[in-house]
PDB file of N, CA and C in Angstrom:
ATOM      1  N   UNK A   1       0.840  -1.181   0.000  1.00  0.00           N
ATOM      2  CA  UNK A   1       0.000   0.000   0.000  1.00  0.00           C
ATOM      3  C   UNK A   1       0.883   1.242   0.000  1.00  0.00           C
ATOM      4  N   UNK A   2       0.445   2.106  -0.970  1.00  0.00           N
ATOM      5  CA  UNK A   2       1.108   3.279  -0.628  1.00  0.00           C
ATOM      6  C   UNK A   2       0.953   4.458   0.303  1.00  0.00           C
ATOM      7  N   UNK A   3       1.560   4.638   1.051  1.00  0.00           N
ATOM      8  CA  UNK A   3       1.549   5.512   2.204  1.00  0.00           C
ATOM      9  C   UNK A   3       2.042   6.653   2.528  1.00  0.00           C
ATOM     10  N   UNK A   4       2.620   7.336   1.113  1.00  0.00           N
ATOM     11  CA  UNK A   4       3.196   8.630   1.277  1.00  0.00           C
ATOM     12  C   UNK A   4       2.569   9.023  -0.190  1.00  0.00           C
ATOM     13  N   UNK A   5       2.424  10.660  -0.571  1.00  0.00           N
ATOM     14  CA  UNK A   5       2.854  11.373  -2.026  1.00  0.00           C
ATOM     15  C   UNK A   5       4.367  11.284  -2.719  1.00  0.00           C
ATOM     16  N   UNK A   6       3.642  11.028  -3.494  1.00  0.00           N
ATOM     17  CA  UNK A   6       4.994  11.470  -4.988  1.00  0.00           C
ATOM     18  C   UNK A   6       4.522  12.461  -5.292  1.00  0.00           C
ATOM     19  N   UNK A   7       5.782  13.154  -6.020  1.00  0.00           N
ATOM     20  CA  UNK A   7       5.399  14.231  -6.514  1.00  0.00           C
ATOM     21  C   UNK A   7       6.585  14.232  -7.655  1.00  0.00           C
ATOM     22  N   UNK A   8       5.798  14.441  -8.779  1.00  0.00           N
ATOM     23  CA  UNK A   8       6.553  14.543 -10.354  1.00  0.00           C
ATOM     24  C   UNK A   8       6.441  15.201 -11.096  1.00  0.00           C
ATOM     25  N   UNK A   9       7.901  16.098 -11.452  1.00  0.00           N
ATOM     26  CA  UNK A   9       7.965  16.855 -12.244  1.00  0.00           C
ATOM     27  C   UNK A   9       6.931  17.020 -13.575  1.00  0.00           C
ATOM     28  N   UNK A  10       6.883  18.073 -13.992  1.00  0.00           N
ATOM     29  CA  UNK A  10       5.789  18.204 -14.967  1.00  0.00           C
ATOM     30  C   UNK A  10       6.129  17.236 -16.171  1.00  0.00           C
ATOM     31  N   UNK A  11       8.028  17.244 -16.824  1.00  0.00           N
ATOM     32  CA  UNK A  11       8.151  16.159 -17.434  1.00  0.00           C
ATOM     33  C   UNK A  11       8.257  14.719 -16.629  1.00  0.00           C
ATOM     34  N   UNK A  12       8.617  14.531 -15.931  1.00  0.00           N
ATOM     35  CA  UNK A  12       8.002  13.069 -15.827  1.00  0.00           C
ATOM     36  C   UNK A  12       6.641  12.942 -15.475  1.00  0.00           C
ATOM     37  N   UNK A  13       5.759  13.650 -15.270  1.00  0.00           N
ATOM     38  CA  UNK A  13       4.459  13.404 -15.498  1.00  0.00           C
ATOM     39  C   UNK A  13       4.160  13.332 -17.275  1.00  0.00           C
ATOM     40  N   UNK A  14       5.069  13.425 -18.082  1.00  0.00           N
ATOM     41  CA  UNK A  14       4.417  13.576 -19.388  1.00  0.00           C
ATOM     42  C   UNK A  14       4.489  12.180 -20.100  1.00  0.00           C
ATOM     43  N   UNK A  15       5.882  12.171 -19.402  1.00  0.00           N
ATOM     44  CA  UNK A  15       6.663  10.776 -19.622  1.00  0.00           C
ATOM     45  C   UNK A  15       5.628   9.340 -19.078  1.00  0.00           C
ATOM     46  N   UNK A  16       4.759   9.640 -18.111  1.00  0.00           N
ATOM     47  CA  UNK A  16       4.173   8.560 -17.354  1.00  0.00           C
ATOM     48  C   UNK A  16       3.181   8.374 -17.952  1.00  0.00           C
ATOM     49  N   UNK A  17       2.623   9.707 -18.297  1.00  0.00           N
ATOM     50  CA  UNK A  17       1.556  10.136 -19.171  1.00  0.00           C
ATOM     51  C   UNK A  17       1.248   9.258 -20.730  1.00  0.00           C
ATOM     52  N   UNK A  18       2.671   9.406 -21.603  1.00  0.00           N
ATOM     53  CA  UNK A  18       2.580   9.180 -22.905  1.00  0.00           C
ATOM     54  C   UNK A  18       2.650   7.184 -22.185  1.00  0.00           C
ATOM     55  N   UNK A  19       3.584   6.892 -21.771  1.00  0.00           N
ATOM     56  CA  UNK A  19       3.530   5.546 -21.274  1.00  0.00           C
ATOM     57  C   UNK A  19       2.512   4.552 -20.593  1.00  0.00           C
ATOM     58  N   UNK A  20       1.355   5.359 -20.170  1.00  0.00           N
ATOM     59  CA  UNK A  20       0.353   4.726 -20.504  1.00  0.00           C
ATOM     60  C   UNK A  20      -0.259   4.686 -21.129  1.00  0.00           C
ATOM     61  N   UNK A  21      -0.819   5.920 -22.129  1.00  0.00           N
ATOM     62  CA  UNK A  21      -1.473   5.531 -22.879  1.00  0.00           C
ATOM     63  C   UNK A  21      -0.641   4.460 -24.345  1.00  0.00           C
ATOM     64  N   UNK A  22       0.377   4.426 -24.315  1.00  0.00           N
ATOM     65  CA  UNK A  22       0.895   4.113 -25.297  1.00  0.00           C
ATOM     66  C   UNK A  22       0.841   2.547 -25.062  1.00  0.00           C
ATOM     67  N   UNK A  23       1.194   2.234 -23.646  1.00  0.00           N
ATOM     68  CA  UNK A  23       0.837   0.813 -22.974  1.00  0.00           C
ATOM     69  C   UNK A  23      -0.664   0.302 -23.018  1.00  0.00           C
ATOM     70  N   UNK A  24      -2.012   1.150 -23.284  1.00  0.00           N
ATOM     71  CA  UNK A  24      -2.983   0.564 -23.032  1.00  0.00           C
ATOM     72  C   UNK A  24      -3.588  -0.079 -24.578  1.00  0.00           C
ATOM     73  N   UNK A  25      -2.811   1.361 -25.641  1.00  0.00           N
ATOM     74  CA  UNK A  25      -3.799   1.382 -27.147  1.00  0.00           C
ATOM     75  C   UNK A  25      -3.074   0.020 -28.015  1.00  0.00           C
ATOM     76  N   UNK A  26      -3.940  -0.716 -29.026  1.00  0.00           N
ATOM     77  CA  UNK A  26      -2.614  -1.252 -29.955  1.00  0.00           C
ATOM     78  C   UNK A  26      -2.351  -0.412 -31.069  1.00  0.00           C
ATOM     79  N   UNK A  27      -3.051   0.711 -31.164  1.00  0.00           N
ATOM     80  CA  UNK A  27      -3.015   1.331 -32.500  1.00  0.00           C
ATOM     81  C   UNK A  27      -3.014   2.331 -32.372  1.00  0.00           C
ATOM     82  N   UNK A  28      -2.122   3.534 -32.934  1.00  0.00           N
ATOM     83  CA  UNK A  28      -2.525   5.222 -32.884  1.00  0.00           C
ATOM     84  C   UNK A  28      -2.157   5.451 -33.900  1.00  0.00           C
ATOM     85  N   UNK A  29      -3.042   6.327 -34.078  1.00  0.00           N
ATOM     86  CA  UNK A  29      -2.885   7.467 -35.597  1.00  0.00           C
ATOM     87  C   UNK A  29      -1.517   7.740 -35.588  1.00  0.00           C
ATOM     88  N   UNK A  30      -0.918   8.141 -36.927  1.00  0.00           N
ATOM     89  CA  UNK A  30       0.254   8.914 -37.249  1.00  0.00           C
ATOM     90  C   UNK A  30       0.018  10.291 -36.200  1.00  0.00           C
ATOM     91  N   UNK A  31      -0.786  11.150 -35.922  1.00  0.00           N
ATOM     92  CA  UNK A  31      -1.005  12.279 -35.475  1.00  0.00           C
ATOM     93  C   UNK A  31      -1.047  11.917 -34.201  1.00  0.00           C
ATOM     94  N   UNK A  32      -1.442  11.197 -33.721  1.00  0.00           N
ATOM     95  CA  UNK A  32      -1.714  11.014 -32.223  1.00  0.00           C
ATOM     96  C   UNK A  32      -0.290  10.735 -31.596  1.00  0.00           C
ATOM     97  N   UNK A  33       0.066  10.073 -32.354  1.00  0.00           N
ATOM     98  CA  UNK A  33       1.600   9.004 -31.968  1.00  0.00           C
ATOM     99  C   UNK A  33       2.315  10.236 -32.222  1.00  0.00           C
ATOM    100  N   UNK A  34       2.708  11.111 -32.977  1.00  0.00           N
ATOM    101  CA  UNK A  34       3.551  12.354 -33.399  1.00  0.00           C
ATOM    102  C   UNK A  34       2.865  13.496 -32.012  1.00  0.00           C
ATOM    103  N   UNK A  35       1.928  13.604 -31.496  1.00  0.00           N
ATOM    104  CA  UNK A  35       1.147  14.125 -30.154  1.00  0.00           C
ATOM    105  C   UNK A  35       2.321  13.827 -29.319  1.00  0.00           C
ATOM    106  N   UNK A  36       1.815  11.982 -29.509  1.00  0.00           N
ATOM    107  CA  UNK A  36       2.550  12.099 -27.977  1.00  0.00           C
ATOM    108  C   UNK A  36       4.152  11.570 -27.551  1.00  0.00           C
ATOM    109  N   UNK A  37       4.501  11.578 -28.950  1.00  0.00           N
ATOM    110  CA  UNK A  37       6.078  11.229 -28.631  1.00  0.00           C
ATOM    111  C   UNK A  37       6.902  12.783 -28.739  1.00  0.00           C
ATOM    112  N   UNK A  38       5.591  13.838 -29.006  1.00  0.00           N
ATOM    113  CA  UNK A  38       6.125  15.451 -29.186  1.00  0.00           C
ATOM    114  C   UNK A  38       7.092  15.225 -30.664  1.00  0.00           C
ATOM    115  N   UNK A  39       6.446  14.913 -31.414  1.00  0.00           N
ATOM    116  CA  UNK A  39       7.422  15.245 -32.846  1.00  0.00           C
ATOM    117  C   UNK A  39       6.358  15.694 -33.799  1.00  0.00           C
ATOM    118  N   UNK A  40       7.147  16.020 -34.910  1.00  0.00           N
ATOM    119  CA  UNK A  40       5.735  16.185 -36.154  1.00  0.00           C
ATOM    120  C   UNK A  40       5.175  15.011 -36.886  1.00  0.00           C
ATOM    121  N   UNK A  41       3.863  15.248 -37.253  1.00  0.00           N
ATOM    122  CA  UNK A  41       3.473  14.416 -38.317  1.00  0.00           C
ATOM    123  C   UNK A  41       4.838  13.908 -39.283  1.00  0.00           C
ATOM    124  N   UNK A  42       4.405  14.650 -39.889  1.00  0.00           N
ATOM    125  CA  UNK A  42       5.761  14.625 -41.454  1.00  0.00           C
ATOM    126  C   UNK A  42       6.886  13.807 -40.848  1.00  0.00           C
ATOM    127  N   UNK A  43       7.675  13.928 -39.621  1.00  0.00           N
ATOM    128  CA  UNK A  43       8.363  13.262 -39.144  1.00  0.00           C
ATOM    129  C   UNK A  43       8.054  11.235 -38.948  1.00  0.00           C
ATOM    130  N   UNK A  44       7.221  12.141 -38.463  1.00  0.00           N
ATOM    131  CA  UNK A  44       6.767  10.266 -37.971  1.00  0.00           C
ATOM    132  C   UNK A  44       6.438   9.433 -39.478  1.00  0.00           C
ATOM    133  N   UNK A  45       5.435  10.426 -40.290  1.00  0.00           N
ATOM    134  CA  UNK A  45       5.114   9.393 -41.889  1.00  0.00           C
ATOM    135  C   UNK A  45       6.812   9.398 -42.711  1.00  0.00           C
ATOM    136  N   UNK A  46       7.482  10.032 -42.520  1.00  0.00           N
ATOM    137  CA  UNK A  46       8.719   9.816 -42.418  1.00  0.00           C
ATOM    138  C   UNK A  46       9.646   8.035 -42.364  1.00  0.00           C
ATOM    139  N   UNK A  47       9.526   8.238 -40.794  1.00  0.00           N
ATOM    140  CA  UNK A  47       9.815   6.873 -39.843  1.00  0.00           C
ATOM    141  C   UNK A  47       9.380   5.641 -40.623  1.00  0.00           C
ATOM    142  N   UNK A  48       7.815   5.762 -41.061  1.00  0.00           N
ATOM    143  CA  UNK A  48       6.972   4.355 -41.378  1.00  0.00           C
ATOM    144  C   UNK A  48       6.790   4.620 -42.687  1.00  0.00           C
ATOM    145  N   UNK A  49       7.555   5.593 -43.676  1.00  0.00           N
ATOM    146  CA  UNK A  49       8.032   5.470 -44.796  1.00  0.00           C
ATOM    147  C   UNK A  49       9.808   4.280 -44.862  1.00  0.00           C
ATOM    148  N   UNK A  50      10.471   4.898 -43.853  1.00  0.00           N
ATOM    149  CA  UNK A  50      12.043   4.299 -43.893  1.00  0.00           C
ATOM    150  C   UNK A  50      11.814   2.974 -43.377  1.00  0.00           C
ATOM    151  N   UNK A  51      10.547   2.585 -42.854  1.00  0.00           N
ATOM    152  CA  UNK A  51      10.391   1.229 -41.726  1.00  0.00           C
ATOM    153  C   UNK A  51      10.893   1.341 -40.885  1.00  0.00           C
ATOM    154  N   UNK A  52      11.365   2.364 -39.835  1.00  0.00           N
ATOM    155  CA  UNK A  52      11.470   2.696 -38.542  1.00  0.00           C
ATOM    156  C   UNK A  52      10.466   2.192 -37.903  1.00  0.00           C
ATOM    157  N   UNK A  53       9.709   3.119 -38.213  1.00  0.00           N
ATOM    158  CA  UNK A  53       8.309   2.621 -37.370  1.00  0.00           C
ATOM    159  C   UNK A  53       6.905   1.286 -37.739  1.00  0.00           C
ATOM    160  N   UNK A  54       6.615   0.304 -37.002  1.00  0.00           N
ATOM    161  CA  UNK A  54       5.444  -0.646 -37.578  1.00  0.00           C
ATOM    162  C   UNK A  54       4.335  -0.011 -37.763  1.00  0.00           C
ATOM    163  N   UNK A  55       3.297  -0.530 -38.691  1.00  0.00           N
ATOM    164  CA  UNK A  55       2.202   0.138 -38.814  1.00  0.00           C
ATOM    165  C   UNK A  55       1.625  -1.138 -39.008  1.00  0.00           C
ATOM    166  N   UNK A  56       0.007  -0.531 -38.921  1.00  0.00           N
ATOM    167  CA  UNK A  56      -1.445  -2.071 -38.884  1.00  0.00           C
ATOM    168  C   UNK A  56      -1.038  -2.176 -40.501  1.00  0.00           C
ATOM    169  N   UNK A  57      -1.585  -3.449 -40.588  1.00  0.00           N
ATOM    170  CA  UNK A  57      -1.323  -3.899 -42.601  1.00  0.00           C
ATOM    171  C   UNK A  57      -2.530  -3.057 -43.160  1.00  0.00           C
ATOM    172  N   UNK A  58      -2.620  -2.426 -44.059  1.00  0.00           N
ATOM    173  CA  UNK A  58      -3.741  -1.905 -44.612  1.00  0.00           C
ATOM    174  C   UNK A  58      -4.231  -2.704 -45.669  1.00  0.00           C
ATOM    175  N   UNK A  59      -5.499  -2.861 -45.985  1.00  0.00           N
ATOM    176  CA  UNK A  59      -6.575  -3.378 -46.591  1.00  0.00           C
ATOM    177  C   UNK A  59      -6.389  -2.852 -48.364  1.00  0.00           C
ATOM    178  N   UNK A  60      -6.341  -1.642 -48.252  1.00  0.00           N
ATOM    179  CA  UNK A  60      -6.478  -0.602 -49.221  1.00  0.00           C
ATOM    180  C   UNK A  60      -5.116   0.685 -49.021  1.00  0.00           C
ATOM    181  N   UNK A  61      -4.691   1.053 -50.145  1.00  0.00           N
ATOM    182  CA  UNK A  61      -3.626   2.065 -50.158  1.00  0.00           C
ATOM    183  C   UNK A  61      -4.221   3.146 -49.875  1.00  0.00           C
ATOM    184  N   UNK A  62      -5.092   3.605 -49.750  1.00  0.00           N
ATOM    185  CA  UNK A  62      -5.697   5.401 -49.590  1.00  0.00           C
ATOM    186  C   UNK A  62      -5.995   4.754 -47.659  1.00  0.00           C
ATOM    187  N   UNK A  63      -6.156   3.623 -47.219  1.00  0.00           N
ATOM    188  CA  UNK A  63      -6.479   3.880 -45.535  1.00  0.00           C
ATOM    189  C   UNK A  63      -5.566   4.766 -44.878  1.00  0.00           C
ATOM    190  N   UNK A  64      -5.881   5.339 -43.749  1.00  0.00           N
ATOM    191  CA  UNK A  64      -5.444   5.534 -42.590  1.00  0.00           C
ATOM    192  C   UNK A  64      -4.344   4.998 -42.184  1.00  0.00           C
ATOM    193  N   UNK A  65      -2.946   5.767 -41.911  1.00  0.00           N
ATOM    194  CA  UNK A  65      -2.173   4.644 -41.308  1.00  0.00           C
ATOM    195  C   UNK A  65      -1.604   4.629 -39.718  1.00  0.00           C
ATOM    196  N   UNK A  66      -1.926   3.308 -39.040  1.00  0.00           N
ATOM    197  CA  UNK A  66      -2.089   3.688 -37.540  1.00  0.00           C
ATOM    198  C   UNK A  66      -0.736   2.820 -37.225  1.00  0.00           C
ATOM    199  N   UNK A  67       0.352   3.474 -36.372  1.00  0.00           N
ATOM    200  CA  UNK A  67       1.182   3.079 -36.049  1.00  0.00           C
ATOM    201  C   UNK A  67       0.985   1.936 -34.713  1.00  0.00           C
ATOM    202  N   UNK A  68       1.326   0.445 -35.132  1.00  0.00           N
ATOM    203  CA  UNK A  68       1.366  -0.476 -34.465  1.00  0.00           C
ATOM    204  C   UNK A  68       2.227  -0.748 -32.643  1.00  0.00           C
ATOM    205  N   UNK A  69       1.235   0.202 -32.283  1.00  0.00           N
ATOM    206  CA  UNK A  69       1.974  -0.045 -30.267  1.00  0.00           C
ATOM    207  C   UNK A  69       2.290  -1.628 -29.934  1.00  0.00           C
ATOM    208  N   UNK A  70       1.584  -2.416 -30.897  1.00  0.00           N
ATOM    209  CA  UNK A  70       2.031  -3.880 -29.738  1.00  0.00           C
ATOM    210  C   UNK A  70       2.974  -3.870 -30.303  1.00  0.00           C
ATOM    211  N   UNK A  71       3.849  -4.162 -31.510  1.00  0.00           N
ATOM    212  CA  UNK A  71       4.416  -4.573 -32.782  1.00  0.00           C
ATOM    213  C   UNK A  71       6.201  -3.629 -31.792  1.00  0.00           C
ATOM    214  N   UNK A  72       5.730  -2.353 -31.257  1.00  0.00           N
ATOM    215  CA  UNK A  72       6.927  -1.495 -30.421  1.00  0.00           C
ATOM    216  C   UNK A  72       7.004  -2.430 -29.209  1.00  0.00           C
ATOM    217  N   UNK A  73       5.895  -2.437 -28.538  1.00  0.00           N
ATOM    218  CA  UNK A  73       6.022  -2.838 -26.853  1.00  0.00           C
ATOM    219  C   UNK A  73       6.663  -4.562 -26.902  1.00  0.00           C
ATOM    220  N   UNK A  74       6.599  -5.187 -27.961  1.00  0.00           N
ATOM    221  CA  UNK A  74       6.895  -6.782 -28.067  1.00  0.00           C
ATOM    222  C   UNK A  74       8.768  -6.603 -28.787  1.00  0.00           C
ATOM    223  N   UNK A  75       8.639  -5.614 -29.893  1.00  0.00           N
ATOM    224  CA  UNK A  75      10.052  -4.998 -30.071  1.00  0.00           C
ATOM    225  C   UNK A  75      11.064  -4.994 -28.284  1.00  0.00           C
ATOM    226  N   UNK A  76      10.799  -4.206 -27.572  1.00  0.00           N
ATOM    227  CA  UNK A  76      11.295  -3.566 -26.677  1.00  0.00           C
ATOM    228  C   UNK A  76      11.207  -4.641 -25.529  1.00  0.00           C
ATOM    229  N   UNK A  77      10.328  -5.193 -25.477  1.00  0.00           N
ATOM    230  CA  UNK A  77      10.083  -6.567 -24.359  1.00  0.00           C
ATOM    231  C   UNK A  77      11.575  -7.883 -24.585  1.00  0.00           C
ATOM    232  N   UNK A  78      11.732  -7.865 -25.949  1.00  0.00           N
ATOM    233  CA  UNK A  78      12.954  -8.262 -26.349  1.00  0.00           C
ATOM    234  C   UNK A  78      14.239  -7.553 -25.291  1.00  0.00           C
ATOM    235  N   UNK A  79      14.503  -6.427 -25.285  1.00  0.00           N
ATOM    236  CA  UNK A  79      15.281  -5.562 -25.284  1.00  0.00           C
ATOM    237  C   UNK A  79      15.757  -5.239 -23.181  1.00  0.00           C
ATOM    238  N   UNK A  80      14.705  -6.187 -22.896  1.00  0.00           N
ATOM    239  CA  UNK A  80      14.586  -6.221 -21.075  1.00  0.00           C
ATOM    240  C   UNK A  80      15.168  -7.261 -20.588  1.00  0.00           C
TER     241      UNK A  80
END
């Protein structure tokens, strides 16, 4: 049980912040994911142009493209 306050800086509150939600979703928009890693769009379609970044398989070439969170968190689970 916890029995005292924390108290966290505004960046590591952002940091805890982007880390859960990034831990809960399997999928975020290019825009959302560029939100919350604080970079630009253009940057990130960038990334999952070079294959930096995973994305969901698309159906159709004109979809949406949502950058794949499990595809990172199973990357990085390696990496522990």
């Amino acid at each position: 049980m916890l029995t005292s306050n924390i108290t966290l800086t505004d960046s590591q509150f952002e940091i805890l912040k982007r880390d859960i939600v990034c831990s809960s979703l399997p999928f975020l928009s290019v825009e959302d994911y560029a939100r919350i890693t604080n970079d630009t769009t253009g940057n990130v379609r960038q990334q999952v142009h070079q294959g930096r970044l995973p994305i969901r398989k698309k159906q159709k070439a004109r979809e949406k493209t949502f950058i794949n969170m499990l595809a990172i968190r199973a990357e990085a689970e390696l990496f522990v």
